[in-house]
Protein backbone atom coordinates (compact mmCIF):
# COMPACT_ATOMS: atom_id res chain seq x y z
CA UNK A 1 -65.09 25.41 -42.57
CA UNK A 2 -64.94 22.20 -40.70
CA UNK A 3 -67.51 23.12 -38.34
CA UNK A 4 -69.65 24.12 -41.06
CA UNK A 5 -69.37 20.64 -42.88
CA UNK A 6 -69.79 19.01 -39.26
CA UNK A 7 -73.19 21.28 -38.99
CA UNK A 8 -73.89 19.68 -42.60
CA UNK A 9 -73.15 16.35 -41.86
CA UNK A 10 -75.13 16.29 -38.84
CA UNK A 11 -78.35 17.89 -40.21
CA UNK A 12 -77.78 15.33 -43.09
CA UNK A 13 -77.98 12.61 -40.75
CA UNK A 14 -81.00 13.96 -38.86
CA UNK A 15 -83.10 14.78 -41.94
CA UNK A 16 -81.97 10.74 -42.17
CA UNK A 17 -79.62 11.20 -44.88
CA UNK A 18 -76.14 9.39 -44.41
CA UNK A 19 -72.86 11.18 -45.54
CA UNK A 20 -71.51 7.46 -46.74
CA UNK A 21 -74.76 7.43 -48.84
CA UNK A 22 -74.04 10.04 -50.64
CA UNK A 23 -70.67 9.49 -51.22
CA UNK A 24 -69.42 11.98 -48.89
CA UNK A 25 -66.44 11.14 -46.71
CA UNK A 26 -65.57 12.96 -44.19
CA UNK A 27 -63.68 12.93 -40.63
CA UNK A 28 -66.72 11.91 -38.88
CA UNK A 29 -68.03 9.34 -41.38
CA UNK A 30 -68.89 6.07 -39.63
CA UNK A 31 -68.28 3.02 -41.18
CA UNK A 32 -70.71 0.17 -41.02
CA UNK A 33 -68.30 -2.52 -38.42
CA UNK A 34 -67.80 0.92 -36.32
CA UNK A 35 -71.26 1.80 -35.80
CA UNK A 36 -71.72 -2.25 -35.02
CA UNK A 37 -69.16 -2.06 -32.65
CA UNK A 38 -70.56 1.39 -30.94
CA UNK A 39 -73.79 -0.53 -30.34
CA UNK A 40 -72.04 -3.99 -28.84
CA UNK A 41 -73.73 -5.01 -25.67
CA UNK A 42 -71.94 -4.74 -22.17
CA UNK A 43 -72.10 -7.43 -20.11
CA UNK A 44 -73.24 -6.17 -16.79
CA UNK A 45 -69.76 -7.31 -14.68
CA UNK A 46 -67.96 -5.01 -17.57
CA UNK A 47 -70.21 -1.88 -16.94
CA UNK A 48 -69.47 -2.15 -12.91
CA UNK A 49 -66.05 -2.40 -14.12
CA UNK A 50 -66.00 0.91 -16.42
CA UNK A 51 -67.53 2.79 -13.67
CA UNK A 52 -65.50 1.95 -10.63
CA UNK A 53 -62.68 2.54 -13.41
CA UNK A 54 -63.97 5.84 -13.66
CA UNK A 55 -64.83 6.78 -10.21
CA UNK A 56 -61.30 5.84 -8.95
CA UNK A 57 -59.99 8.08 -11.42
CA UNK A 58 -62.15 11.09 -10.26
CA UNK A 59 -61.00 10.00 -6.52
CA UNK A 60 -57.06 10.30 -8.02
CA UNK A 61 -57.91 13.76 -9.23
CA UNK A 62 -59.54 15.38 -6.09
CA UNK A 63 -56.47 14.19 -4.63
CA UNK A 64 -54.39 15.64 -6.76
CA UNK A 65 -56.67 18.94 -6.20
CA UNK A 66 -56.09 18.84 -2.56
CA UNK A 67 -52.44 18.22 -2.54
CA UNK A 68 -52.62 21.59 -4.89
CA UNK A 69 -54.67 23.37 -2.71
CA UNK A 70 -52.78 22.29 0.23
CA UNK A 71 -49.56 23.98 -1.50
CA UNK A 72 -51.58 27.38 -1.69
CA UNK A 73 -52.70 26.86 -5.25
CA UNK A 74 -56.83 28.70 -5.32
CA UNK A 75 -59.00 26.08 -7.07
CA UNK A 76 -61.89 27.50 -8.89
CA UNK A 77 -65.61 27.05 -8.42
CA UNK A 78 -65.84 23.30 -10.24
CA UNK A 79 -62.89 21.73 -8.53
CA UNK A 80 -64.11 22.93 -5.12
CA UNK A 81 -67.36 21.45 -5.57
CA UNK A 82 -65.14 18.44 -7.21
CA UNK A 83 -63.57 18.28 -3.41
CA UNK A 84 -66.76 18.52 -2.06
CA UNK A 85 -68.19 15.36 -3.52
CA UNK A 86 -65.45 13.15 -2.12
CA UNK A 87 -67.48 11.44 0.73
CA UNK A 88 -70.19 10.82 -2.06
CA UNK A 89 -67.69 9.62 -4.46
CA UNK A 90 -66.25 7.15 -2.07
CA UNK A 91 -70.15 5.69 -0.98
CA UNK A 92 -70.43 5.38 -4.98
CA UNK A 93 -67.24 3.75 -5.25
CA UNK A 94 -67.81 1.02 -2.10
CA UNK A 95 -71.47 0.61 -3.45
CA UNK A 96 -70.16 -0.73 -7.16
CA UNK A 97 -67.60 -2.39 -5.57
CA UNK A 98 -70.39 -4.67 -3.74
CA UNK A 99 -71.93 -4.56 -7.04
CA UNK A 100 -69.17 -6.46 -8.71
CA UNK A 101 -68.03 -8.27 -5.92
CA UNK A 102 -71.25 -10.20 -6.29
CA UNK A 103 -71.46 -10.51 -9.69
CA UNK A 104 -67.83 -12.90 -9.85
């Protein structure tokens, strides 16, 4: 039933209805100072941040797959190809690393 009213909700909003203007509330109702905050602007420094946040943390993972897979554990098809893009992750991760570098 709560994917049904989800499936509701959201062809509500795309026939441009709004569940909070009709009265509805429901889990995934949005308030107005949410959706403001969803759409706050980045500055550019704070985006190279979030990424390299986020590529070091795929780097800590493939790490943590290889240490598995050098104890005998058999990764599957996504974390081998999640190995695999180590050298590219790296480039990616020295490349926004420039990026913010010059941006302070």
């Amino acid at each position: 039933k709560k994917r049904e009213a989800k499936k509701a909700a959201a062809a509500a909003a795309a026939a441009g209805g709004d569940a909070e203007s009709k009265g509805e509330k429901g889990p995934d109702a949005q308030t107005d100072s949410s959706k403001q905050s969803a759409e706050k602007e980045v500055s550019p420094q704070e985006a190279a941040e979030k990424k390299l946040k986020a590529l070091n943390k795929k780097l800590r993972q493939i790490a943590t797959l290889k240490e598995g897979q050098a104890g005998g554990k058999v990764l599957n098809e996504e974390q081998v190809q999640k190995v695999a893009s180590e050298s590219a992750l790296k480039e990616e991760i020295e490349t926004v690393s420039k990026l913010l570098a010059d941006l302070k």
